[in-house]
Protein backbone atom coordinates (compact mmCIF):
# COMPACT_ATOMS: atom_id res chain seq x y z
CA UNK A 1 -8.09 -13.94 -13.50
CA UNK A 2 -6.21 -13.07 -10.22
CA UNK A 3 -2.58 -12.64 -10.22
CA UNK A 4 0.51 -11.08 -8.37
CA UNK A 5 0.27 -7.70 -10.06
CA UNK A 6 2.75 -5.40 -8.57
CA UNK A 7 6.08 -6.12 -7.22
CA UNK A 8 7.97 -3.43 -5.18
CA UNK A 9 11.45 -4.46 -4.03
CA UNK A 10 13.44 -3.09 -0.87
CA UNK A 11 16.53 -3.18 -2.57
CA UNK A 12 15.31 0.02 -3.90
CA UNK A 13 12.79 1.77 -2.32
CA UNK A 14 14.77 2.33 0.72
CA UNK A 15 13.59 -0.71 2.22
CA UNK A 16 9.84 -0.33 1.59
CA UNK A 17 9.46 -4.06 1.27
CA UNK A 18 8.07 -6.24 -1.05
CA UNK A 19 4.24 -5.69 -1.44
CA UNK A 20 1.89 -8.36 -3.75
CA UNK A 21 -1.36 -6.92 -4.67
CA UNK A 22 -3.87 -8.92 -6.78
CA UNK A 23 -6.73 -7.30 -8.35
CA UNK A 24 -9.03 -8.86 -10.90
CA UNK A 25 -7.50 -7.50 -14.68
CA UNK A 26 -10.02 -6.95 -17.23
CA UNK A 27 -8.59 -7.26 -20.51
CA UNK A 28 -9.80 -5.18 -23.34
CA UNK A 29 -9.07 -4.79 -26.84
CA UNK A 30 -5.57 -7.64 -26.76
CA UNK A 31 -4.76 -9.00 -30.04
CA UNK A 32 -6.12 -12.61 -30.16
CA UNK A 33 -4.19 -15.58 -28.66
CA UNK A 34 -3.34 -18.29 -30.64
CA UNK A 35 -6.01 -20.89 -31.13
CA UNK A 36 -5.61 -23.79 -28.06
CA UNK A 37 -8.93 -26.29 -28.62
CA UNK A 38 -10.69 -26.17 -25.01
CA UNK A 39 -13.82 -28.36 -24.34
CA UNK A 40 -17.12 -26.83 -22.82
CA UNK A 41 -16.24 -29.49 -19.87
CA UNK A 42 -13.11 -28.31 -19.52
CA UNK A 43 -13.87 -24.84 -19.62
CA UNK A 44 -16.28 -25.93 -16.79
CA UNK A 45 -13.36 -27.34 -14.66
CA UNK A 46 -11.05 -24.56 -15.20
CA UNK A 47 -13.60 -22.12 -13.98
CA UNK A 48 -13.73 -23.62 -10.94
CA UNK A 49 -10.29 -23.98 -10.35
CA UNK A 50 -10.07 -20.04 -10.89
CA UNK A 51 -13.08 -19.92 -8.59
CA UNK A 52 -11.51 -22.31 -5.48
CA UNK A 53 -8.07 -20.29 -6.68
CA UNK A 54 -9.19 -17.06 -5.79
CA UNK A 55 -11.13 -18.52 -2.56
CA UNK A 56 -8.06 -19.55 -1.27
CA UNK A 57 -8.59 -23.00 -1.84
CA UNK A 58 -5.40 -23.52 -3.67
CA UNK A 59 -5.01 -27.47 -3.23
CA UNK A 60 -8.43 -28.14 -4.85
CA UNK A 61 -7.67 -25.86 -7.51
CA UNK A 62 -4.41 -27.62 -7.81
CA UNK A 63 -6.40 -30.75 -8.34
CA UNK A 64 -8.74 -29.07 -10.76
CA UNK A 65 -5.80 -27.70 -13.11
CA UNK A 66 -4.06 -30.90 -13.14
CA UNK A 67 -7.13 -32.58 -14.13
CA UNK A 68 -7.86 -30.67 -17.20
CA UNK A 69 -3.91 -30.79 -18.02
CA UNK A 70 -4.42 -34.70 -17.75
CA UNK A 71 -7.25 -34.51 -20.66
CA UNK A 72 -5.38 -31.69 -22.83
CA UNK A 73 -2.35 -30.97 -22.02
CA UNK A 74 -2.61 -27.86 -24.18
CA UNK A 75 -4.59 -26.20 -21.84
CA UNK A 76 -2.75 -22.69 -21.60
CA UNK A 77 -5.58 -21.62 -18.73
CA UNK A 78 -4.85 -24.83 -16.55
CA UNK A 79 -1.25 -23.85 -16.72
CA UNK A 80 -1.95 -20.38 -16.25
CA UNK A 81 -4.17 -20.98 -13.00
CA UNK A 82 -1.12 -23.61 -11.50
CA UNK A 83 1.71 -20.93 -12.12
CA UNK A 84 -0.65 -18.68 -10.17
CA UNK A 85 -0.56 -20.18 -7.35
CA UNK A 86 2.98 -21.09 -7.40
CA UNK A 87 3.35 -17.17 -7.30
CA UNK A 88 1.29 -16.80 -4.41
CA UNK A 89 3.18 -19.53 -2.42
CA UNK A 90 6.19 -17.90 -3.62
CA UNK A 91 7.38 -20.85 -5.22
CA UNK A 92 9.19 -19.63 -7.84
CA UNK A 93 11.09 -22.02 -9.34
CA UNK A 94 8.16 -23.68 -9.77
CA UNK A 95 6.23 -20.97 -11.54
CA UNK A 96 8.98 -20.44 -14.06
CA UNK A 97 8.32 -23.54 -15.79
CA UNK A 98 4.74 -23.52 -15.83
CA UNK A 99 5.05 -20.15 -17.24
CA UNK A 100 7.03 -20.89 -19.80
CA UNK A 101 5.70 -23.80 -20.93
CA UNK A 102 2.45 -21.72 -21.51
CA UNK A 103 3.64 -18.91 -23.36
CA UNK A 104 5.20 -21.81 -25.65
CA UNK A 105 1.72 -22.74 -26.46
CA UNK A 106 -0.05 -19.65 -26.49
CA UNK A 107 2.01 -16.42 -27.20
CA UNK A 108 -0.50 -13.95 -26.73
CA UNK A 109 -1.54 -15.33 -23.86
CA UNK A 110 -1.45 -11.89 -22.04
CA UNK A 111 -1.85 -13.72 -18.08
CA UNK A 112 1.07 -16.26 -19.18
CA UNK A 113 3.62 -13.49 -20.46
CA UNK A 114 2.97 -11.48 -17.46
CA UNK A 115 3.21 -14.42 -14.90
CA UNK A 116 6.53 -15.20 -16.70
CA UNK A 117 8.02 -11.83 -16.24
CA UNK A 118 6.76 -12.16 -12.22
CA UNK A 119 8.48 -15.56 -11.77
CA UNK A 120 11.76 -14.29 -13.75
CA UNK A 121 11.97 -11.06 -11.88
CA UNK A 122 11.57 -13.06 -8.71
CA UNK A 123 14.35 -15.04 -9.49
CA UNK A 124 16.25 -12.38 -10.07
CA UNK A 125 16.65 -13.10 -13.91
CA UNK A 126 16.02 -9.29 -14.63
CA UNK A 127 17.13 -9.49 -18.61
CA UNK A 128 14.94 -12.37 -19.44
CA UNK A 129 11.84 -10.93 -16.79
CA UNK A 130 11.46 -7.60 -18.79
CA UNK A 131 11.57 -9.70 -22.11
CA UNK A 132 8.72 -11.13 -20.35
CA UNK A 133 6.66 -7.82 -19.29
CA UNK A 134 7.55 -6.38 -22.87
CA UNK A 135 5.59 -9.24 -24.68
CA UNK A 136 3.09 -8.81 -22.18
CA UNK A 137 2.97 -5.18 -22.92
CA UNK A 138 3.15 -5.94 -26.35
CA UNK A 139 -0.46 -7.79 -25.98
CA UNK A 140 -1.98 -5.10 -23.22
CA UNK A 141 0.09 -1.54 -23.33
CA UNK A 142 -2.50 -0.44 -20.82
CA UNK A 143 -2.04 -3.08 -18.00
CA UNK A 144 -0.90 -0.98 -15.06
CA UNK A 145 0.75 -3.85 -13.35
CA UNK A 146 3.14 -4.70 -16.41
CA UNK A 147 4.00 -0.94 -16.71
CA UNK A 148 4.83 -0.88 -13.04
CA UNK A 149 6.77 -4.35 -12.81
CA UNK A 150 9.15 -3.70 -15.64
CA UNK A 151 10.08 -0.50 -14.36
CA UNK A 152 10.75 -2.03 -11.23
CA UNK A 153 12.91 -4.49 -13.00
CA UNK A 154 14.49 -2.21 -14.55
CA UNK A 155 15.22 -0.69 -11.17
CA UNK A 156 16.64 -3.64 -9.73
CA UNK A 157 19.28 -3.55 -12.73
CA UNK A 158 20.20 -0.18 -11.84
CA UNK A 159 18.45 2.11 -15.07
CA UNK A 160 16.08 4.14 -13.46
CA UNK A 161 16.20 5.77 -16.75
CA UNK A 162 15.21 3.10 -18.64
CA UNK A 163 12.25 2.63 -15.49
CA UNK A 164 11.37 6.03 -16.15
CA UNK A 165 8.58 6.11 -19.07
CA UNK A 166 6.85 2.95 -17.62
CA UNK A 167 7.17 4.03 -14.14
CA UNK A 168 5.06 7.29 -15.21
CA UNK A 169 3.27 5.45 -17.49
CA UNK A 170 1.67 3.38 -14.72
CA UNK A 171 0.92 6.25 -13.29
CA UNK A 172 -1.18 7.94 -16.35
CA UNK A 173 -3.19 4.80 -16.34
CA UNK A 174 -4.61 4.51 -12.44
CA UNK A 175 -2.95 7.44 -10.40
CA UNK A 176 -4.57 5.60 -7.50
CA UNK A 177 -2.66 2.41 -7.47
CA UNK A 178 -0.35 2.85 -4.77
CA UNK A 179 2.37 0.49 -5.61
CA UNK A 180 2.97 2.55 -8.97
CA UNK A 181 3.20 6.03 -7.45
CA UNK A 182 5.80 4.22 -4.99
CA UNK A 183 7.46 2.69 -8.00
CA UNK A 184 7.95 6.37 -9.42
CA UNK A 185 8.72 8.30 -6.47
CA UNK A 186 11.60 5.90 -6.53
CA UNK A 187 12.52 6.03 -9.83
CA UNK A 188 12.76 9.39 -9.06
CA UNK A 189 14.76 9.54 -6.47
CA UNK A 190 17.30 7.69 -7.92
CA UNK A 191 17.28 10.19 -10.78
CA UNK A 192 17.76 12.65 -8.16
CA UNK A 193 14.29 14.41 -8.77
CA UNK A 194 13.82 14.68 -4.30
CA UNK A 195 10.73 16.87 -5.00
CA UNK A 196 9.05 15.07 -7.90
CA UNK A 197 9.82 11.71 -5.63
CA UNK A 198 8.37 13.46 -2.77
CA UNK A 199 5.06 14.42 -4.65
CA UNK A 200 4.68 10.69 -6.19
CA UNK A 201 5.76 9.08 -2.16
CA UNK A 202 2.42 11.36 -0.59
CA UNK A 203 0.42 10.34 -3.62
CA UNK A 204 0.72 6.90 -2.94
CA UNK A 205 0.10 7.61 0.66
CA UNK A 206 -2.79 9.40 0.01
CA UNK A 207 -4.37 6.29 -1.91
CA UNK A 208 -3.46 3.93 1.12
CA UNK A 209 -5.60 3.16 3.95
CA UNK A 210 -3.08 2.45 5.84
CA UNK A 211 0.81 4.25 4.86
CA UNK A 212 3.07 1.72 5.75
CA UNK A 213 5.77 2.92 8.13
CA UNK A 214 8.87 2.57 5.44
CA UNK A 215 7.19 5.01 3.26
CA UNK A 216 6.15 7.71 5.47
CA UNK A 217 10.10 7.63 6.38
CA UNK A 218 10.67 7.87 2.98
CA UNK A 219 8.80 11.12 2.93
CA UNK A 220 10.49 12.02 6.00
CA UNK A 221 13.91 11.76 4.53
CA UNK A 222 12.66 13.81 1.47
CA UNK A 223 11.54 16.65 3.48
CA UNK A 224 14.84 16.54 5.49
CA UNK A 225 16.33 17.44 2.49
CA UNK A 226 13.96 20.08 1.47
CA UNK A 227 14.72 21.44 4.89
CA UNK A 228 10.50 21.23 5.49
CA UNK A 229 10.95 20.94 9.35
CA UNK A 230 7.66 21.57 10.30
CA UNK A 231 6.05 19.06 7.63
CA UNK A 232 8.97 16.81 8.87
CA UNK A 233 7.93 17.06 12.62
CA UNK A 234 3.85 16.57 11.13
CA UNK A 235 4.67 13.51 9.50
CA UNK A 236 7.04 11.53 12.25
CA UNK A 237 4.43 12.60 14.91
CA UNK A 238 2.01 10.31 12.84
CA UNK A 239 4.28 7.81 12.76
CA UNK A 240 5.37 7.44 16.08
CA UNK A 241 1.54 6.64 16.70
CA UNK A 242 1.57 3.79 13.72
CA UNK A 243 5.19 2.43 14.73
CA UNK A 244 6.15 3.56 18.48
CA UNK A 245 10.00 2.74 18.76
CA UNK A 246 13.21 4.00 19.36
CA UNK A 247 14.25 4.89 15.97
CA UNK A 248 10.91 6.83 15.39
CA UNK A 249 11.04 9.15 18.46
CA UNK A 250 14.46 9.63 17.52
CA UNK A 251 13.58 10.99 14.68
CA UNK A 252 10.68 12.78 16.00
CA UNK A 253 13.39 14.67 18.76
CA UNK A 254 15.61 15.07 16.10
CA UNK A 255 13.05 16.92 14.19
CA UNK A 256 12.09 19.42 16.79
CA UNK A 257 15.20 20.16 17.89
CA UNK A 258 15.42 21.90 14.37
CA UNK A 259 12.16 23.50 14.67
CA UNK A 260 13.73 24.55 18.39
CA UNK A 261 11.25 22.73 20.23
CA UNK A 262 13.83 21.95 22.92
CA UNK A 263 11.45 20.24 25.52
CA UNK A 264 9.42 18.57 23.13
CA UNK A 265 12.88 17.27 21.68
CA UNK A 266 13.91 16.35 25.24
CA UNK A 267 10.67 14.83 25.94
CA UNK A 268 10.87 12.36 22.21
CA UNK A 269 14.67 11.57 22.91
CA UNK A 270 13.75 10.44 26.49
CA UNK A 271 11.15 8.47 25.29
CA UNK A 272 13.43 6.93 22.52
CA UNK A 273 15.92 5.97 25.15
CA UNK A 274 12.86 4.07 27.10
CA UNK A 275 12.24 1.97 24.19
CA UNK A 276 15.79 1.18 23.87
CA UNK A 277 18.89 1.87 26.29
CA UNK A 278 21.51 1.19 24.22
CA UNK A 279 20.18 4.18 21.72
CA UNK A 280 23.40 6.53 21.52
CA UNK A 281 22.12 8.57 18.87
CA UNK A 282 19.20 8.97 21.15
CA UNK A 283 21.21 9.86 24.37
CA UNK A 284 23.22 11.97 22.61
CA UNK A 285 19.91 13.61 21.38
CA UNK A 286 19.42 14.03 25.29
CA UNK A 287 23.10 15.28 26.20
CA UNK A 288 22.43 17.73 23.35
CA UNK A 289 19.69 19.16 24.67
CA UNK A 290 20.88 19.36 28.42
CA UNK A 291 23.99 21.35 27.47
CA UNK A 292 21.79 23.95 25.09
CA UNK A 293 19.38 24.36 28.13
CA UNK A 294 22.78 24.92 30.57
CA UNK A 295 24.04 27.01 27.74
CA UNK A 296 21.14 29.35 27.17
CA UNK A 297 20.82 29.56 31.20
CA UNK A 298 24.29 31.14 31.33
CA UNK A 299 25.86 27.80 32.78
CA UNK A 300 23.85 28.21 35.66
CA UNK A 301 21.78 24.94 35.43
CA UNK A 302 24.13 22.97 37.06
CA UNK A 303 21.19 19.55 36.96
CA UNK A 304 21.42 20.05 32.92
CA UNK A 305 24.96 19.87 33.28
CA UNK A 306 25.39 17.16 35.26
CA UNK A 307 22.71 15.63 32.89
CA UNK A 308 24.38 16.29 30.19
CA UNK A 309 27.72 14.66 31.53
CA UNK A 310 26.05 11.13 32.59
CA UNK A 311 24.37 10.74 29.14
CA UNK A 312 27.21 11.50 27.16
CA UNK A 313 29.26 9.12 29.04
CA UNK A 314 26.62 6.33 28.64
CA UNK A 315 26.85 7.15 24.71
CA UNK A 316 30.37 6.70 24.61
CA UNK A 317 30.69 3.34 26.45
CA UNK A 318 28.08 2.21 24.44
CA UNK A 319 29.89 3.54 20.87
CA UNK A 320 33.20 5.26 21.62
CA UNK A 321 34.29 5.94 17.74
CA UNK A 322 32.27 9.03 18.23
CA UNK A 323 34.99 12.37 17.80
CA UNK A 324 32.12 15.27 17.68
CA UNK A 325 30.95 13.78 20.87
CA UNK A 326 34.26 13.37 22.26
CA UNK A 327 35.23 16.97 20.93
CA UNK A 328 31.67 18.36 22.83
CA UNK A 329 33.05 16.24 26.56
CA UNK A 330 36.52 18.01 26.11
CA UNK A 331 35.52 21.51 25.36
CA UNK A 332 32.70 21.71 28.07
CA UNK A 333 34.71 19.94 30.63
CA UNK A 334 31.58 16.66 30.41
């Protein structure tokens, strides 16, 4: 059965986003469900509801689930397969319902429990959602996704402590699920472990086929901190060629300026202020490295200079609650 598995929210992860990956779950050794009497012919139906479901097909396996649910309205599976696809149309005050009217019925019904938590969390019920995953983990301890969502959850309440031993517990399971080594380098961070965050953040980018652009500025920031210029300068140059805009050659001129790279700063600041005009950070990124060059050529570069001068000017009309770049106008006469 196909399901939202993972949920990673911005709120947290520095603005990652909110991914939904579905997977088929195999479930192995679960404690049985209670007993819910299901006919061969409705088996039948429900099959191909899961079938159309996962095709995509979700109003004819709408019509499928409410059929069977019209015959037996015990039918924990129907429900199961409708709250489904109320969580992949993001309708979650829909899915609630469904949810919990099947875990009423069926209590170790591992897909119910675990769509539960997703619709709670969703709706932001975070106390009631990892009730939810814990019955679900209760039923599966190894399910990757429950791991992963409750710590999440518990992230979105603010305990990365309390995220911590299912956050790394996801990861003992399938170290090559990306959304759980994001969920940890997180959980990390906000434990203030920058290095064990930055290990789990290339991890999960090492698993993707494609690194989304949030993350690999997530491993950007860590290696600012770790004062890993070079690596810094090695990651934003791949970026700029996934997400080419003013904020990432900013960051890529910013970056070589502290490796002293001062053209190839000059060069990713000029670019930045293409993409975008009313960059300041970005002229200033450009007045910065005018006055060094006039600087380092004894003041005799009078074109830096004057370079300088204009772009610093621009920055200021643009954002004038800027004192260091006031201060830098007054003391070189700009």
């Amino acid at each position: 059965m196909q399901l939202t598995r993972f949920i990673i929210t911005g709120s947290f992860l520095l603005g990652i986003g909110c991914h939904a990956v579905s997977p088929t779950t195999q479930l192995d050794n679960v404690a049985p469900a209670s007993i819910v009497t299901i006919s061969q012919e409705e088996q039948v139906t429900i099959h191909a509801g899961q079938i159309a479901k996962d095709n995509g097909d979700y109003d004819e396996a709408m019509k499928m689930f409410k059929e069977v649910l019209q015959q037996n309205p015990v039918a924990t599976d129907a429900l199961v397969g409708i709250g489904d696809i109320c969580l992949i149309k993001k309708e979650w005050t829909k899915a609630e319902p469904v949810f919990a009217r099947a875990v009423k019925l069926e209590p170790r019904n591992f897909e119910a429990q675990f769509g539960h938590g997703v619709s709670l969390q969703m709706l932001k019920k975070y106390i009631d959602a990892v009730r939810a995953y814990h019955r679900a983990l209760t039923i599966n301890p190894e399910d990757v996704g429950a791991n992963t969502n409750i710590a999440t959850t518990y992230l979105q309440m603010g305990r990365p402590q309390s995220a911590l031993v299912f956050a790394e517990r996801a990861v003992e399971l399938d170290g090559a699920v990306a959304p759980a080594q994001i969920t940890l380098a997180a959980t990390y961070q906000l434990l203030q472990r920058p290095q064990d965050a930055l290990n789990a953040y290339i991890a999960a980018s090492e698993v993707m086929d494609d690194p989304s652009p949030q993350l690999m500025r997530n491993i950007i920031y860590l290696l600012t901190q770790e004062k890993r210029y070079q690596e810094v300068v090695n990651t934003t140059e791949q970026l700029v060629q996934l997400d080419p805009t003013t904020d990432t050659f900013e960051q890529l001129g910013w970056a070589e300026f502290r490796l002293g790279d001062y053209q190839s700063s000059l060069e990713a600041y000029r670019t930045a202020i293409d993409y975008d005009e009313q960059n300041w950070r970005a002229l200033n990124g450009v007045g910065v490295n005018e006055l060094n060059r006039w600087l380092l050529d004894e003041k005799a570069d009078i074109e830096s200079f004057q370079a300088a001068r204009i772009v610093f000017r621009k920055s200021l009309s643009i954002n004038p609650d800027q004192p260091r770049v006031i201060t830098l106008v007054l003391r070189y006469g700009l």
